[in-house]
PDB file of N, CA and C in Angstrom:
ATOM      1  N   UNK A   1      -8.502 -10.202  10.048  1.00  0.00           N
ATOM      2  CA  UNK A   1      -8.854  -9.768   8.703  1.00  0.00           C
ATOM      3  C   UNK A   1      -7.573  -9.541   7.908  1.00  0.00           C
ATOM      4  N   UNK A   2      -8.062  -9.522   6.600  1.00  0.00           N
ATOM      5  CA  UNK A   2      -6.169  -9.603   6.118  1.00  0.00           C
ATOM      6  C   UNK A   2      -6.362  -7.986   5.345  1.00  0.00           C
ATOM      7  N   UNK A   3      -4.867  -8.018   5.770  1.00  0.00           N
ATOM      8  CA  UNK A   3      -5.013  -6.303   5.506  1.00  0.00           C
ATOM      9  C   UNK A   3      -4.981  -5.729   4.174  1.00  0.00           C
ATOM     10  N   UNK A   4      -4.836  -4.335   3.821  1.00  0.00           N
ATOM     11  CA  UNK A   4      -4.664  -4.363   2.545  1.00  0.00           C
ATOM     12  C   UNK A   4      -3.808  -4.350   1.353  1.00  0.00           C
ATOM     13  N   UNK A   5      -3.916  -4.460   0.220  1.00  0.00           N
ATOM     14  CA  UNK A   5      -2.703  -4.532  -0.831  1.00  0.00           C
ATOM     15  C   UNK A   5      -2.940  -3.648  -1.756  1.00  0.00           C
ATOM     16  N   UNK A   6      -1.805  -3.285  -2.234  1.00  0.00           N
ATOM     17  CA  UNK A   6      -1.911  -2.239  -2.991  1.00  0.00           C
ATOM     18  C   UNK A   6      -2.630  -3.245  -4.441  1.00  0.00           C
ATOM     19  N   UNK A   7      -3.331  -2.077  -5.488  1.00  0.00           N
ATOM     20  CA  UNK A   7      -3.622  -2.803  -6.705  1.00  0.00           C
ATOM     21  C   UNK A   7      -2.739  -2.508  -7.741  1.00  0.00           C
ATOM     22  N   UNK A   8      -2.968  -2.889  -8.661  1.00  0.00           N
ATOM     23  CA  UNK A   8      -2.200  -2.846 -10.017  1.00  0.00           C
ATOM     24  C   UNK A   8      -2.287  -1.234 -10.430  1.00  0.00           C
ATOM     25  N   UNK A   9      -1.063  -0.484 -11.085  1.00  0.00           N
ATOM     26  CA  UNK A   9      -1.532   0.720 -10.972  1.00  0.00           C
ATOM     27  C   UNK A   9      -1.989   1.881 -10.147  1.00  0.00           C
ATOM     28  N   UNK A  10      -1.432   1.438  -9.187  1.00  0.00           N
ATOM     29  CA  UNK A  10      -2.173   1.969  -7.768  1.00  0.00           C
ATOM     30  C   UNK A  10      -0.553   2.789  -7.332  1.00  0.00           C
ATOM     31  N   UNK A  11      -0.899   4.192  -7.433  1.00  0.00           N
ATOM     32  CA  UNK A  11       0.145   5.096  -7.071  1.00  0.00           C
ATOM     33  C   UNK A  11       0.182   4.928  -5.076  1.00  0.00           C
ATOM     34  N   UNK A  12       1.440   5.063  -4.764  1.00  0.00           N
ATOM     35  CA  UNK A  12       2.058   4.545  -3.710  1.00  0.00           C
ATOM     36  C   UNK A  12       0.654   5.699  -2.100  1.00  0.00           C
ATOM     37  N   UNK A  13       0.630   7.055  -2.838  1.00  0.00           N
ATOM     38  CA  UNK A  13       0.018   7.834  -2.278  1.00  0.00           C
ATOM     39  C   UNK A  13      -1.445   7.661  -2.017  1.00  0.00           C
ATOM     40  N   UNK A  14      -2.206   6.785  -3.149  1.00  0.00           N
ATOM     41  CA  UNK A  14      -3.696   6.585  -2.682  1.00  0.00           C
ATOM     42  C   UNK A  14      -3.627   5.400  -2.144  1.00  0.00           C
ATOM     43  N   UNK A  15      -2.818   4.368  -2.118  1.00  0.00           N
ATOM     44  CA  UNK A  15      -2.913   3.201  -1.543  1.00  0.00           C
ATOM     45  C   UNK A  15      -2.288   3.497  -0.233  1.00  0.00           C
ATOM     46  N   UNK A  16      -2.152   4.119   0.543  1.00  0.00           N
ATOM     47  CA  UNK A  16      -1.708   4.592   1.741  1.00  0.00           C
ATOM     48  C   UNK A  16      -3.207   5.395   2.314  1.00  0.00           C
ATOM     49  N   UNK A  17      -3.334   5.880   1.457  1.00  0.00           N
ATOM     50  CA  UNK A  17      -4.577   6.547   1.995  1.00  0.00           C
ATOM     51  C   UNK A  17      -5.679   6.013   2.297  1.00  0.00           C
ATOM     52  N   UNK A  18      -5.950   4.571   1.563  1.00  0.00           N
ATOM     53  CA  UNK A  18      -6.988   3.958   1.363  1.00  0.00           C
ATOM     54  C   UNK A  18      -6.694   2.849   2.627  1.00  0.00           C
ATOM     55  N   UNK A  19      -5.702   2.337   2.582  1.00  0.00           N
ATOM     56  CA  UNK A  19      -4.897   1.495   3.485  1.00  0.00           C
ATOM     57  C   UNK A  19      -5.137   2.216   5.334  1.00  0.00           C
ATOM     58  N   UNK A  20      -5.226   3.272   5.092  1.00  0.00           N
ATOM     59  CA  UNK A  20      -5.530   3.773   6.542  1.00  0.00           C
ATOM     60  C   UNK A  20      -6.563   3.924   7.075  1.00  0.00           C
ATOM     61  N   UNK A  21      -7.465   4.247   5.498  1.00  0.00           N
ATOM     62  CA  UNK A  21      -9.047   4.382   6.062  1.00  0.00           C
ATOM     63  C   UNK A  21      -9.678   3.011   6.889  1.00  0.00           C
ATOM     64  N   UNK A  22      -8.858   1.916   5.116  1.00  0.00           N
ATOM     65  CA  UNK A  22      -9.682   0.650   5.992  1.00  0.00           C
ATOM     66  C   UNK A  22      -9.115   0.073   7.046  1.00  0.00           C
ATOM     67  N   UNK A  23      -8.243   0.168   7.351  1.00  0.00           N
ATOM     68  CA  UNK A  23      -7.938  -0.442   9.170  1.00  0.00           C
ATOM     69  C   UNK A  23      -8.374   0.706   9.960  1.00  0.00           C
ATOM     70  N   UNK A  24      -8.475   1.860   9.748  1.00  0.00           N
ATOM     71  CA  UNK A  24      -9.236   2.607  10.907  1.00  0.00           C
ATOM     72  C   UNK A  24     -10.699   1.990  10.826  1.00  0.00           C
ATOM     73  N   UNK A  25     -11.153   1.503   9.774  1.00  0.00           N
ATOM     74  CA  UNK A  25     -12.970   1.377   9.627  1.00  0.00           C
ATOM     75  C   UNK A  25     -12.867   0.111  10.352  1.00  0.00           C
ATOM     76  N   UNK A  26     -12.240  -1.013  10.575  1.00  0.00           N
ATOM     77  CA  UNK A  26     -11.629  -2.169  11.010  1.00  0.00           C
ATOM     78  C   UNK A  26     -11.303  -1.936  12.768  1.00  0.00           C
ATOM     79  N   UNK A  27     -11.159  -1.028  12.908  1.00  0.00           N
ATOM     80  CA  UNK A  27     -10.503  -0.905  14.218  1.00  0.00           C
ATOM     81  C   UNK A  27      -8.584  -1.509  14.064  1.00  0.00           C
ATOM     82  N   UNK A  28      -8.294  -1.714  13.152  1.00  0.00           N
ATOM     83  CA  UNK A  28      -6.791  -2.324  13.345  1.00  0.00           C
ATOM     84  C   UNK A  28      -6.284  -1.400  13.624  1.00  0.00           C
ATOM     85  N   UNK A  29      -4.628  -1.573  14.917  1.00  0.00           N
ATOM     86  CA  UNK A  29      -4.117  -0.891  15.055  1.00  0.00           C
ATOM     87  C   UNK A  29      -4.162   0.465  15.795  1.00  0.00           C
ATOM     88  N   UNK A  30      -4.294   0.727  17.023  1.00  0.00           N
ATOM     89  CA  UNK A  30      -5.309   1.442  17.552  1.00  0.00           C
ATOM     90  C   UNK A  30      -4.410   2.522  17.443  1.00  0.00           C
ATOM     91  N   UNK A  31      -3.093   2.876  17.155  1.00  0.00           N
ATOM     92  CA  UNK A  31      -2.403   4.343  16.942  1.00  0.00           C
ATOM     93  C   UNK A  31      -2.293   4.400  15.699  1.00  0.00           C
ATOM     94  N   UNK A  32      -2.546   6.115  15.531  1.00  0.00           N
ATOM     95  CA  UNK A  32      -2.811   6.668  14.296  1.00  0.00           C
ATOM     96  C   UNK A  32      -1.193   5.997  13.113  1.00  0.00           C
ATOM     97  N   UNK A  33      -0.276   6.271  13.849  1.00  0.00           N
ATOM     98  CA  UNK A  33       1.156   6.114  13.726  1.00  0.00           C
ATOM     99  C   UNK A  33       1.609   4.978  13.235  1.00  0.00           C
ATOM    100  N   UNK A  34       1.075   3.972  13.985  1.00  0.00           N
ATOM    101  CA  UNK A  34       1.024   2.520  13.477  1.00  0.00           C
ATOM    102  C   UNK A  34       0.737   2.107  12.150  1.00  0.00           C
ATOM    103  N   UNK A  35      -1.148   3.103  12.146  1.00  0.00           N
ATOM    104  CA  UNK A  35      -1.818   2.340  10.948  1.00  0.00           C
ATOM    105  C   UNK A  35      -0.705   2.561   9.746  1.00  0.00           C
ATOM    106  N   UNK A  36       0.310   4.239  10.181  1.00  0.00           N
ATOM    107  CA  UNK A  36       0.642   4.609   8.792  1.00  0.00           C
ATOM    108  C   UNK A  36       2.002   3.987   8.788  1.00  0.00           C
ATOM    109  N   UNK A  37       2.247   3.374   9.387  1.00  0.00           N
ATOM    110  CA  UNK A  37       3.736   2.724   9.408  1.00  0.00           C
ATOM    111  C   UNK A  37       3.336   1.223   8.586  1.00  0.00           C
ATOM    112  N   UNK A  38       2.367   0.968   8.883  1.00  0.00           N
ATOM    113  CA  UNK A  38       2.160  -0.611   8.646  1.00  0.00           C
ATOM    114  C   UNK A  38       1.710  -0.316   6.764  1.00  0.00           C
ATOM    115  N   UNK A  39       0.919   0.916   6.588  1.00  0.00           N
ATOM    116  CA  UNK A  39       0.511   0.470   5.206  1.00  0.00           C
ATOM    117  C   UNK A  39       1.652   1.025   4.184  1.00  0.00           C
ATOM    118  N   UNK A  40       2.861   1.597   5.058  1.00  0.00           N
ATOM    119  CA  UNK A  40       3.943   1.939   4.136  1.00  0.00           C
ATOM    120  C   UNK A  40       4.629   0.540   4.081  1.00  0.00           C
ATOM    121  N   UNK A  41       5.317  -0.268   4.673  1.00  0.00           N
ATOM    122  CA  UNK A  41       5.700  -1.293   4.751  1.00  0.00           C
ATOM    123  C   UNK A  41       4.659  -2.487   4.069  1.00  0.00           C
ATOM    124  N   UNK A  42       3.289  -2.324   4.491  1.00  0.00           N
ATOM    125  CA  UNK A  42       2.678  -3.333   3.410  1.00  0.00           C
ATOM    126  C   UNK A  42       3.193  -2.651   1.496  1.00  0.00           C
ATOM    127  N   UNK A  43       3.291  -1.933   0.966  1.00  0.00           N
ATOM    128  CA  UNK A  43       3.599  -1.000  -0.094  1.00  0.00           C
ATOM    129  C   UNK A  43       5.249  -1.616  -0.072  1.00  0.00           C
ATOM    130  N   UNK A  44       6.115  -1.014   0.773  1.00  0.00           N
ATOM    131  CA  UNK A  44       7.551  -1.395   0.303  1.00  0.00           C
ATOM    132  C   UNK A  44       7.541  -2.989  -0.017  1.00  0.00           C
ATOM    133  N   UNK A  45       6.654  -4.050   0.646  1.00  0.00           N
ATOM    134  CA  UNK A  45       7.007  -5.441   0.171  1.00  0.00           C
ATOM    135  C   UNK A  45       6.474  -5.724  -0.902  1.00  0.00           C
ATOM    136  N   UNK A  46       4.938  -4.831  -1.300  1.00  0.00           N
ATOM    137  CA  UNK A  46       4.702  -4.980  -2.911  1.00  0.00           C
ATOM    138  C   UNK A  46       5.473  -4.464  -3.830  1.00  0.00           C
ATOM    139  N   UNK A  47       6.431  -3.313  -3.783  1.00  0.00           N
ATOM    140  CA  UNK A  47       7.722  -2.786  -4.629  1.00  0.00           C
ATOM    141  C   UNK A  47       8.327  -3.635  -4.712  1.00  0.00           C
ATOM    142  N   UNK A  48       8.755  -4.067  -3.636  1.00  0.00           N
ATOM    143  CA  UNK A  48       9.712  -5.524  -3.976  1.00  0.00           C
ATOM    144  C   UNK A  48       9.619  -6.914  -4.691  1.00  0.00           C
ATOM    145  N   UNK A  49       7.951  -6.570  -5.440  1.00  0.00           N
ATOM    146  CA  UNK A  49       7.445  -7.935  -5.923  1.00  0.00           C
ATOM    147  C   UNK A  49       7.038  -7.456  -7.276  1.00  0.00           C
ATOM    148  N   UNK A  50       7.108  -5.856  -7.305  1.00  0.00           N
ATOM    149  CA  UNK A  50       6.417  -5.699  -8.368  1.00  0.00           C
ATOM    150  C   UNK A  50       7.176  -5.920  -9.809  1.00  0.00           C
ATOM    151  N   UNK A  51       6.414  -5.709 -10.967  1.00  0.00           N
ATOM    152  CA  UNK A  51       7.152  -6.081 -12.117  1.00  0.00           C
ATOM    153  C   UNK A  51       7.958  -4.458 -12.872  1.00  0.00           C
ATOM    154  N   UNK A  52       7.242  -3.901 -12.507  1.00  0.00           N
ATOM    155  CA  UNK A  52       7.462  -2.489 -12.593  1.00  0.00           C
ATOM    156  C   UNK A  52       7.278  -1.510 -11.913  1.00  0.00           C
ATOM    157  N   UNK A  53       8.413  -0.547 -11.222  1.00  0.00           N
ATOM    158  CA  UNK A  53       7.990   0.855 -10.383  1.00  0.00           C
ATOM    159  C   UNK A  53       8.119   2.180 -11.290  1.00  0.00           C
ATOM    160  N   UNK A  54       7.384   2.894 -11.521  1.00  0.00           N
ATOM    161  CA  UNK A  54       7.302   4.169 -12.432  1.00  0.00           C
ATOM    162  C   UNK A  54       7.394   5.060 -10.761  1.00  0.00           C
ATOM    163  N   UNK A  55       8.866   5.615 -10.566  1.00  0.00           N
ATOM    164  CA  UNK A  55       8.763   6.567  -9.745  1.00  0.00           C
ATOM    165  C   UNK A  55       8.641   8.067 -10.580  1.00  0.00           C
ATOM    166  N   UNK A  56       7.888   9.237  -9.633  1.00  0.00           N
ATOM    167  CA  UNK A  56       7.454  10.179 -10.458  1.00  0.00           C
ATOM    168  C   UNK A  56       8.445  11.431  -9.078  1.00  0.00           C
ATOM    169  N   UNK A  57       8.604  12.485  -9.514  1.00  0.00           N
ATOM    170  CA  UNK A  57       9.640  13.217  -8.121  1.00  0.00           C
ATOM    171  C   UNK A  57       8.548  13.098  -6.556  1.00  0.00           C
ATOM    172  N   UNK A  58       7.392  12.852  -6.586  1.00  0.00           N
ATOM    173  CA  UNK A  58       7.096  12.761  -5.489  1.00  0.00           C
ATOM    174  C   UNK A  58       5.650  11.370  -4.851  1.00  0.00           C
ATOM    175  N   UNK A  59       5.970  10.833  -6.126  1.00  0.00           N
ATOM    176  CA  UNK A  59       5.208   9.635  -5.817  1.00  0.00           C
ATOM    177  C   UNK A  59       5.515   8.390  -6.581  1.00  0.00           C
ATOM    178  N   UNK A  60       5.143   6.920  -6.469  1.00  0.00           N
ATOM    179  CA  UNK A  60       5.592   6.017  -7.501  1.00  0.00           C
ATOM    180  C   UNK A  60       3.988   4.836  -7.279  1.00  0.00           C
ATOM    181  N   UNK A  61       3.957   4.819  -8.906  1.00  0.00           N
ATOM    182  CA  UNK A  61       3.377   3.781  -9.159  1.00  0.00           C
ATOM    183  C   UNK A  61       3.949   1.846  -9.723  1.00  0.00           C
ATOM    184  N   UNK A  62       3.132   1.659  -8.460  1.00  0.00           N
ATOM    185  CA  UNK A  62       3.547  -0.195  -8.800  1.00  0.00           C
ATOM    186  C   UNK A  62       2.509  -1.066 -10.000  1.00  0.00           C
ATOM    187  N   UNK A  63       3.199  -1.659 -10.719  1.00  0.00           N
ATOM    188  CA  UNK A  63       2.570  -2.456 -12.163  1.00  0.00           C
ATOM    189  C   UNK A  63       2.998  -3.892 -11.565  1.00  0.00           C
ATOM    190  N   UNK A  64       1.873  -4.527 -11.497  1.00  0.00           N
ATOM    191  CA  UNK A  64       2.320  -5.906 -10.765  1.00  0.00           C
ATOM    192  C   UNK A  64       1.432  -6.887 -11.432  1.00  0.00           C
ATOM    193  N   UNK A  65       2.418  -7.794 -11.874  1.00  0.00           N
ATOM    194  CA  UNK A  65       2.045  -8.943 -12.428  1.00  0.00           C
ATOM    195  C   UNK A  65       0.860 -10.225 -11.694  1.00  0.00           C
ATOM    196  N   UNK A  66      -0.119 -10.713 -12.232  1.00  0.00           N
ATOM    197  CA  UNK A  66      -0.807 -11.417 -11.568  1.00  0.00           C
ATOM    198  C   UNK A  66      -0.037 -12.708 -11.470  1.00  0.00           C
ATOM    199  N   UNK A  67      -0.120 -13.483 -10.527  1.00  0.00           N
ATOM    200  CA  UNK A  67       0.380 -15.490 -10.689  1.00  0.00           C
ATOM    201  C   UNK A  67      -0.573 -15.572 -10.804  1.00  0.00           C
ATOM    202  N   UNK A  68      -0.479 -16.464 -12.000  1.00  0.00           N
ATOM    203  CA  UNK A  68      -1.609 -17.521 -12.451  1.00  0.00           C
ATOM    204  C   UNK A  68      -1.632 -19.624 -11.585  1.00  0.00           C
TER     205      UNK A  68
END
């Protein structure tokens, strides 16, 4: 199954959260530790793509351009 991505507007903190639920609902990843390692790193490669990061002192939102 392909895992998840953060959305447009999507502060770094609920897309982590959401990111853990659904591979736990999935069964991916069978340590707790993992799931949260993997959906921080899925997140750092969308920063790296995004068009804009609005960091805030304890969270950041990604603005990401669609390809057409």
């Amino acid at each position: 199954m392909p895992l998840p991505q953060p959305r447009d507007k999507e502060k770094k903190s609920a897309f982590v959260s959401r990111c853990i639920a659904e591979l736990s609902e999935k069964d991916e990843f069978n340590d707790s530790k993992q799931r949260v390692a993997v959906c921080y790193n899925i997140f750092k490669e969308a920063k790296s793509e995004a068009s804009v990061v609005l960091s805030t002192e304890d969270d950041e939102t990604l603005f990401l351009t669609k390809e057409e």
